[in-house]
Protein backbone atom coordinates (compact mmCIF):
# COMPACT_ATOMS: atom_id res chain seq x y z
CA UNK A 1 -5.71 -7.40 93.03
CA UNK A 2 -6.96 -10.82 94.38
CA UNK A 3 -9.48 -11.01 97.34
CA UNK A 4 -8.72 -12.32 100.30
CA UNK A 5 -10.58 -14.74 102.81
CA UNK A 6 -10.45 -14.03 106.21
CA UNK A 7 -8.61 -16.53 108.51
CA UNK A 8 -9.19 -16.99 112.27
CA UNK A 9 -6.19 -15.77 114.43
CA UNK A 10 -4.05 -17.74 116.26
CA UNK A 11 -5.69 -17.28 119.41
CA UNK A 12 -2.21 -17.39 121.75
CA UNK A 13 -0.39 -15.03 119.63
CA UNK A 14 -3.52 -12.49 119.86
CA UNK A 15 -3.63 -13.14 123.49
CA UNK A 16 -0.06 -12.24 123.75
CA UNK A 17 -0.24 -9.15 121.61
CA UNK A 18 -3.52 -7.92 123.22
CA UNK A 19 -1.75 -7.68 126.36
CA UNK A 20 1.48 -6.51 124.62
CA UNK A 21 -0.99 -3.28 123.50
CA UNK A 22 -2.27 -3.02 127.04
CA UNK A 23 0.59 -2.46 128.31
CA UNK A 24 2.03 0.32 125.69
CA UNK A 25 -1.23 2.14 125.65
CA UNK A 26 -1.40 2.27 129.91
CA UNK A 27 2.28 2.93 129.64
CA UNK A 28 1.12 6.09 127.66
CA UNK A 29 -2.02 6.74 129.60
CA UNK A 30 -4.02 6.17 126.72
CA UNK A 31 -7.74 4.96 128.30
CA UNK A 32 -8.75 2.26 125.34
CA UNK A 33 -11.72 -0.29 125.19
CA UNK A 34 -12.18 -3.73 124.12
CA UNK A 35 -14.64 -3.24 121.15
CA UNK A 36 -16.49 -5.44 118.59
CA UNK A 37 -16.20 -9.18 118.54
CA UNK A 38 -13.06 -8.61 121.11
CA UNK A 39 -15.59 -7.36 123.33
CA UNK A 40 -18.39 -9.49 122.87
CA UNK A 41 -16.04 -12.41 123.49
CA UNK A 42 -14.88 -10.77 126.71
CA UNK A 43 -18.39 -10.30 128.27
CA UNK A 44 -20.60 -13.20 126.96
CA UNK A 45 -17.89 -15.95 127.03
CA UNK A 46 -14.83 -14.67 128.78
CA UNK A 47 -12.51 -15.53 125.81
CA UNK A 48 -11.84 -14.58 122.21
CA UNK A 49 -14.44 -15.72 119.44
CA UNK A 50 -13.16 -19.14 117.99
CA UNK A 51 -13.41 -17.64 114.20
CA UNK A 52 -12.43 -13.71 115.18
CA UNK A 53 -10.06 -12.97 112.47
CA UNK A 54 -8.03 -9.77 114.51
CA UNK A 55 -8.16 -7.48 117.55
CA UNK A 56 -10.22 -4.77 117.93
CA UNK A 57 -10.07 -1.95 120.53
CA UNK A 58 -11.16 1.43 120.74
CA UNK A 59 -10.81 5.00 122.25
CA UNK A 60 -12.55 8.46 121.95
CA UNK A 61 -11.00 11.58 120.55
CA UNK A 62 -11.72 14.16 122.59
CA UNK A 63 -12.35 12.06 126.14
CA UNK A 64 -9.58 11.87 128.60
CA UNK A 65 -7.41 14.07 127.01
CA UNK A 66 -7.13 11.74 123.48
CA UNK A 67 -5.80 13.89 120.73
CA UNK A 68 -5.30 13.89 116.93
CA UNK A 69 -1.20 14.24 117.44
CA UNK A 70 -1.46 11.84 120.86
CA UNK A 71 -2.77 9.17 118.55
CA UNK A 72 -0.15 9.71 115.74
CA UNK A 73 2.58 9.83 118.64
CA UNK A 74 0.78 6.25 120.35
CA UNK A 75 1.22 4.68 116.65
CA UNK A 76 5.37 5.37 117.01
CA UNK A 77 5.19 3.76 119.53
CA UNK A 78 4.02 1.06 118.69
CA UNK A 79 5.93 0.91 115.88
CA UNK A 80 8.91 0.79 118.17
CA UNK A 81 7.75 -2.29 119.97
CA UNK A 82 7.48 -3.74 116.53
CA UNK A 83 4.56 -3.28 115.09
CA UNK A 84 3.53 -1.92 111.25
CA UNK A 85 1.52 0.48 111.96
CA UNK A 86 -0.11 2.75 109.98
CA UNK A 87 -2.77 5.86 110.76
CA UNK A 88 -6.03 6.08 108.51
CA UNK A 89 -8.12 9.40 108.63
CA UNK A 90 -11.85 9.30 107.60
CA UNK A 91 -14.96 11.60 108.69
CA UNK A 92 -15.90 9.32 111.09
CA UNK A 93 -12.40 8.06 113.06
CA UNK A 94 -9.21 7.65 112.98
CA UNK A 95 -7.98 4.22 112.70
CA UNK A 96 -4.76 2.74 113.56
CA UNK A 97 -3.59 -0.21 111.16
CA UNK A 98 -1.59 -2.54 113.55
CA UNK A 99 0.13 -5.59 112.66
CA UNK A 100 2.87 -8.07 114.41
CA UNK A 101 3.47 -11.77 114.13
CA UNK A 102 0.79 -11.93 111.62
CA UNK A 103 -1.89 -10.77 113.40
CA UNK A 104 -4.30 -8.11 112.98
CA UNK A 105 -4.84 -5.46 115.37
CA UNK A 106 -7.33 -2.22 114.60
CA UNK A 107 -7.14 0.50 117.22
CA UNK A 108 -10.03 2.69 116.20
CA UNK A 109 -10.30 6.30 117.64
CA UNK A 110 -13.61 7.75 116.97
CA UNK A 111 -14.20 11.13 116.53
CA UNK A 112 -17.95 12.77 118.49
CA UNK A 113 -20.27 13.86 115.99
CA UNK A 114 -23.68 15.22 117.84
CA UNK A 115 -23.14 13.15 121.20
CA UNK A 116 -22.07 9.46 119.25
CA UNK A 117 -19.85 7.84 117.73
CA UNK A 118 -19.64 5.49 114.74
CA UNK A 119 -18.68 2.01 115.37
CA UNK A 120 -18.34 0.03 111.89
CA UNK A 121 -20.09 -0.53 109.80
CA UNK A 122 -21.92 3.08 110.48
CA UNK A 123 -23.98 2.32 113.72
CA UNK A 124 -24.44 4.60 116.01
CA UNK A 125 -23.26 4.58 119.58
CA UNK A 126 -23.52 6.75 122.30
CA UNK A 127 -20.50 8.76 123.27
CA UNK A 128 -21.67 8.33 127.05
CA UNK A 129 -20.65 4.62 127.11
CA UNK A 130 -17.27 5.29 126.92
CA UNK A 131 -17.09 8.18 129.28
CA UNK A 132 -17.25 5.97 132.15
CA UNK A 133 -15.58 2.71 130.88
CA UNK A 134 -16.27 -0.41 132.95
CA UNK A 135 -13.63 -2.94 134.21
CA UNK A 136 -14.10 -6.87 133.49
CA UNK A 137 -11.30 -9.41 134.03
CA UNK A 138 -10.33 -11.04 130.65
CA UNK A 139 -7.38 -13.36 129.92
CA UNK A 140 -5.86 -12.83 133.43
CA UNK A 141 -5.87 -9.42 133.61
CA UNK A 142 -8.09 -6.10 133.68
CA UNK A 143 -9.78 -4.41 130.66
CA UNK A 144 -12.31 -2.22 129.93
CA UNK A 145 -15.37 -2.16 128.16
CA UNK A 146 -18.19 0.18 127.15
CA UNK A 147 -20.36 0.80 130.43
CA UNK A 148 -23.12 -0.74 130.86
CA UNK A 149 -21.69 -3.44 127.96
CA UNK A 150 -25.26 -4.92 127.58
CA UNK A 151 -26.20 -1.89 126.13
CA UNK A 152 -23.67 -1.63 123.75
CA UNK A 153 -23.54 -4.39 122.36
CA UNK A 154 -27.59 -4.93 121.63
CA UNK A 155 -26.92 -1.68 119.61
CA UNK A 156 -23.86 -3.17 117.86
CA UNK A 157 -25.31 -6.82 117.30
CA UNK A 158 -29.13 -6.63 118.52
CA UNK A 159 -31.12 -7.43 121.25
CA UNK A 160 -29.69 -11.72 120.85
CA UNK A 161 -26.14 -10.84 121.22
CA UNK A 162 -26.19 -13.00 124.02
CA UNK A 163 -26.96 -16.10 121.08
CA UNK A 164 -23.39 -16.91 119.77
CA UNK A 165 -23.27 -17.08 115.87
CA UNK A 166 -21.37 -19.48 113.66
CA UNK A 167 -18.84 -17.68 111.30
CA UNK A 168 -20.37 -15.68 109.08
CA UNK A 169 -23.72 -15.94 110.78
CA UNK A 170 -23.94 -11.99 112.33
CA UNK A 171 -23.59 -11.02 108.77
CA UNK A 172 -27.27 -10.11 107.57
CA UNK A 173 -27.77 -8.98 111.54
CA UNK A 174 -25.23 -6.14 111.44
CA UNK A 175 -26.07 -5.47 108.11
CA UNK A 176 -29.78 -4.98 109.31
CA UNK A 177 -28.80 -1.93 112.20
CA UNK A 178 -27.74 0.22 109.39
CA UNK A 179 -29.30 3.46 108.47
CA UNK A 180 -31.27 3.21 105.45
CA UNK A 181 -31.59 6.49 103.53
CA UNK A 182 -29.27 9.55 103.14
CA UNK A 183 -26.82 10.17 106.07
CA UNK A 184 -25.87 13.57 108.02
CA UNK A 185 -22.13 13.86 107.77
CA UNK A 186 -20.20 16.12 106.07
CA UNK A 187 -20.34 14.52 102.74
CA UNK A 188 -21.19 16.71 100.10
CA UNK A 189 -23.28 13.93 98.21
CA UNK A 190 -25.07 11.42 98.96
CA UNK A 191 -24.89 7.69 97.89
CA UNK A 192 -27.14 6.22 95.19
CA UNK A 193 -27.78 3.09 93.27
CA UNK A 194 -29.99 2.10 90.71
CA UNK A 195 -30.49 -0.45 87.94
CA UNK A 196 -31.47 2.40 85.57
CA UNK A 197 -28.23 4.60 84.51
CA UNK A 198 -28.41 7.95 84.92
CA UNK A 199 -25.31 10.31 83.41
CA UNK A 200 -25.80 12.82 85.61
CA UNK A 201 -26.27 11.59 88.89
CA UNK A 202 -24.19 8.00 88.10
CA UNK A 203 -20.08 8.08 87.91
CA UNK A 204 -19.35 4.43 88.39
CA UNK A 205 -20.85 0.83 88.03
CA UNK A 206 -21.07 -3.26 88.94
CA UNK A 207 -21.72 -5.77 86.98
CA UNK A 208 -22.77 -9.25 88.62
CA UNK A 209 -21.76 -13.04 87.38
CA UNK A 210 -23.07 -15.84 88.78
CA UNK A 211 -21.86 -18.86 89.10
CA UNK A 212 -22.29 -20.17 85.45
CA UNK A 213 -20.40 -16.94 84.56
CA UNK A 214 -23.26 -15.43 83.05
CA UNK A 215 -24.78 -12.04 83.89
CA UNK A 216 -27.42 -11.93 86.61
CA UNK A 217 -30.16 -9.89 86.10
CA UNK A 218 -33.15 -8.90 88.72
CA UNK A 219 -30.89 -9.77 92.09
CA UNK A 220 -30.81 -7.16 94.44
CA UNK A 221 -27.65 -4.98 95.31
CA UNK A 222 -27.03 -3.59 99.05
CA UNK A 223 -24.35 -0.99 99.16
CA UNK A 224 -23.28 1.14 102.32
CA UNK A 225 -20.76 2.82 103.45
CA UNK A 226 -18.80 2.36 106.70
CA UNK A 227 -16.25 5.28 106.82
CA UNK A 228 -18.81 7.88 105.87
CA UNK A 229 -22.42 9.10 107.17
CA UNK A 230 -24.62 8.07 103.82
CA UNK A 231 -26.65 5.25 104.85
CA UNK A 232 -27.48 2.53 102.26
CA UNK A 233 -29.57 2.39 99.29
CA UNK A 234 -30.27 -0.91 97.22
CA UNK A 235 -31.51 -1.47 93.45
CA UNK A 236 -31.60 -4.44 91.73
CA UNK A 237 -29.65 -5.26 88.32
CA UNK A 238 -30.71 -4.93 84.80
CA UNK A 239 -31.40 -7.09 82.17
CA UNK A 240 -27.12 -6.83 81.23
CA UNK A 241 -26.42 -7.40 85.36
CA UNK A 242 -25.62 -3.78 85.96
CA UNK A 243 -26.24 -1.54 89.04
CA UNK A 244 -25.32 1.87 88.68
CA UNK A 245 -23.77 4.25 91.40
CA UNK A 246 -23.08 8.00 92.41
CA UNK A 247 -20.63 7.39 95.65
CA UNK A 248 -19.87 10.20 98.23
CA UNK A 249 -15.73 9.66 98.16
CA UNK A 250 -13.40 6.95 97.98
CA UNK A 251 -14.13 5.12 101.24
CA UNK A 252 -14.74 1.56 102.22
CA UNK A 253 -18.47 0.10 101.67
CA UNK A 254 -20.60 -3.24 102.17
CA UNK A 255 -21.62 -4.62 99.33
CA UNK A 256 -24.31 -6.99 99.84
CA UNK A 257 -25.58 -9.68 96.61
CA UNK A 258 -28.31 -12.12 96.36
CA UNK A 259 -27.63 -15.19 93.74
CA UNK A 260 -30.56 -17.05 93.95
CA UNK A 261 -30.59 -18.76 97.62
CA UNK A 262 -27.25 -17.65 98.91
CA UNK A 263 -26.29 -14.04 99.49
CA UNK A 264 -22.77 -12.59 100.27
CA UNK A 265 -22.09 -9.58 102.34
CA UNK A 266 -18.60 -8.11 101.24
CA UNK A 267 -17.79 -5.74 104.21
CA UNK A 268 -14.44 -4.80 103.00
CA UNK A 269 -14.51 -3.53 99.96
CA UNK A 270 -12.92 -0.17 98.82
CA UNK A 271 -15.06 1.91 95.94
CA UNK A 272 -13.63 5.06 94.33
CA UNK A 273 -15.80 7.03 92.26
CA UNK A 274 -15.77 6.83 88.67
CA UNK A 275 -14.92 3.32 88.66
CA UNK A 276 -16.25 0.08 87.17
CA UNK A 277 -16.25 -2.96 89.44
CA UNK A 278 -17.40 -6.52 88.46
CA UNK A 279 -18.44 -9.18 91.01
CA UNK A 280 -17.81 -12.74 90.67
CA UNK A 281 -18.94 -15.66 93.88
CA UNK A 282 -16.42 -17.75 94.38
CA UNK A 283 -17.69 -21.44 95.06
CA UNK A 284 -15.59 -22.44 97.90
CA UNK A 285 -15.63 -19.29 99.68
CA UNK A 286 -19.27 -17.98 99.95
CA UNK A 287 -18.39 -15.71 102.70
CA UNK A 288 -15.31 -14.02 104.70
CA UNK A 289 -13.84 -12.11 101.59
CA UNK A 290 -12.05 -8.89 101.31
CA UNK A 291 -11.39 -6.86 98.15
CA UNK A 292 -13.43 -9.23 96.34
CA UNK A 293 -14.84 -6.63 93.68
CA UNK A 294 -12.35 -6.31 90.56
CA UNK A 295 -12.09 -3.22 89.51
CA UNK A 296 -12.15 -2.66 85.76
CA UNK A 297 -11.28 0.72 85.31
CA UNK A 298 -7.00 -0.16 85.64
CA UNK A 299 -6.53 1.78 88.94
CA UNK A 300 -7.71 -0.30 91.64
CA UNK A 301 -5.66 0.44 95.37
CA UNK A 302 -5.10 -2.21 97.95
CA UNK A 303 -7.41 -2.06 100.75
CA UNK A 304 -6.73 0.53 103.49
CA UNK A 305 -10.22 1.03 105.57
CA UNK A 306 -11.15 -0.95 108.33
């Protein structure tokens, strides 16, 4: 499977299609939120992100009546107004896959776990921002947005949200808000990484190239996962440019690696157990890919988490 490099959107069809979802999910009385770089566009410059690659939006299971089957019978429907769309279940949320005129659209529908919930990649929110949801005009028309916004999104980007970023740039910043150490989900294992195998605590691997295609040894590793409570461990690579892991379940993970002066944060990568992945930078696109990792092991899946 090749990687892929994110694209911006074409910023009139997403207008159209954000307001094509408005109207479906009020149609429904679904109550949704802008979310993400959607809704940091929306508040700090009153239009989409000029590099935003899809649509985010957001609702909470379990406020105003949102249910499991309600969110299964909202994905119909949009699937009748011509949409692929297609329903994702995790620990964490359950996301809806939407696509039309190729554009990306991920309506995420987070599930409360001990009074938050768990915007990607794994940071914590507060489920009382979204009880409340307040009103902003965007694009010509009325949406909503956590309440107050300001607080949400210093928790989702930091405290210089305000400071726009160029493409790429939020990277390392996001990265930064997550957890480090063992999670408290339901997970039955937690996630770790080392440069030192161990057989019974390691199931899988990654081994590093640089950009002479030789192993790198001694660069350090960041992995994470975003669909599951685990928090992140790093280790650094051997002398062969190995990092060993033990990982939780199949789910999708950040992989963060350090060649030298430039480091690339992978946020879309999906690990199974068990396997062996091998990472290779690609000169001309140092950031902004997905499914990047190859994995070695003759059963990689394309990319479903997001």
């Amino acid at each position: 499977m090749e990687s892929t490099v994110f694209e911006p959107m074409d910023m009139t069809t997403a207008e159209t299609l954000l307001k094509e979802a408005k109207q479906i999910l009020d149609q429904l009385g679904l109550p949704f939120f802008l979310r993400h770089g959607t809704c940091l566009g929306a508040v700090r410059d009153g239009a989409f992100i000029e590099w935003d690659d899809d649509l985010d939006i957001g609702s909470v299971i379990g406020l105003n009546g949102l249910t499991e089957e309600i969110v299964h019978q909202a994905a119909v429907e949009f699937q009748n107004h011509g949409y692929s769309a297609e329903v994702i279940d995790s620990e964490l949320h359950m996301s809806v896959d939407l696509k039309k005129a190729d554009t990306q659209m991920d309506w995420t529908c987070y599930r409360i776990i001990d009074g938050s919930i768990y915007q990607w990649p794994v940071i914590e929110i507060p489920a009382r921002l979204h009880e409340n949801l307040k009103p902003i005009e965007f694009l010509g028309e009325t949406f909503h947005v956590p309440n107050p916004p300001e607080e949400y999104l210093t928790l989702k980007y930091g405290p210089d949200w305000m400071t726009p970023k160029q493409a790429g740039g939020f990277e390392q910043e996001v990265l930064d808000l997550m957890a480090e150490g063992a999670g408290s989900g339901e997970t039955s294992e937690i996630l770790r990484l080392s440069g030192v195998h161990d057989a019974e605590n390691h199931t899988g691997s990654l081994k590093v190239i640089g950009f002479d295609g030789e192993a790198v040894s001694d660069t350090e590793i960041t992995l994470a996962a975003t669909s599951v409570l685990t928090g992140l461990d790093k280790a650094r690579t051997n002398a062969e440019g190995y990092v060993y892991f033990s990982l939780p379940e199949e789910a999708c993970y950040v992989v963060a690696v350090e060649l030298g002066d430039q480091k690339e944060i992978l946020f879309l990568e999906e690990l199974e157990p068990g396997a062996e992945y091998l990472y290779r930078p690609d000169p001309e696109h140092l950031s902004g890919r997905a499914n990047a990792l190859v994995n070695q092991s003759g059963n990689s899946k394309p990319n479903r988490f997001h």
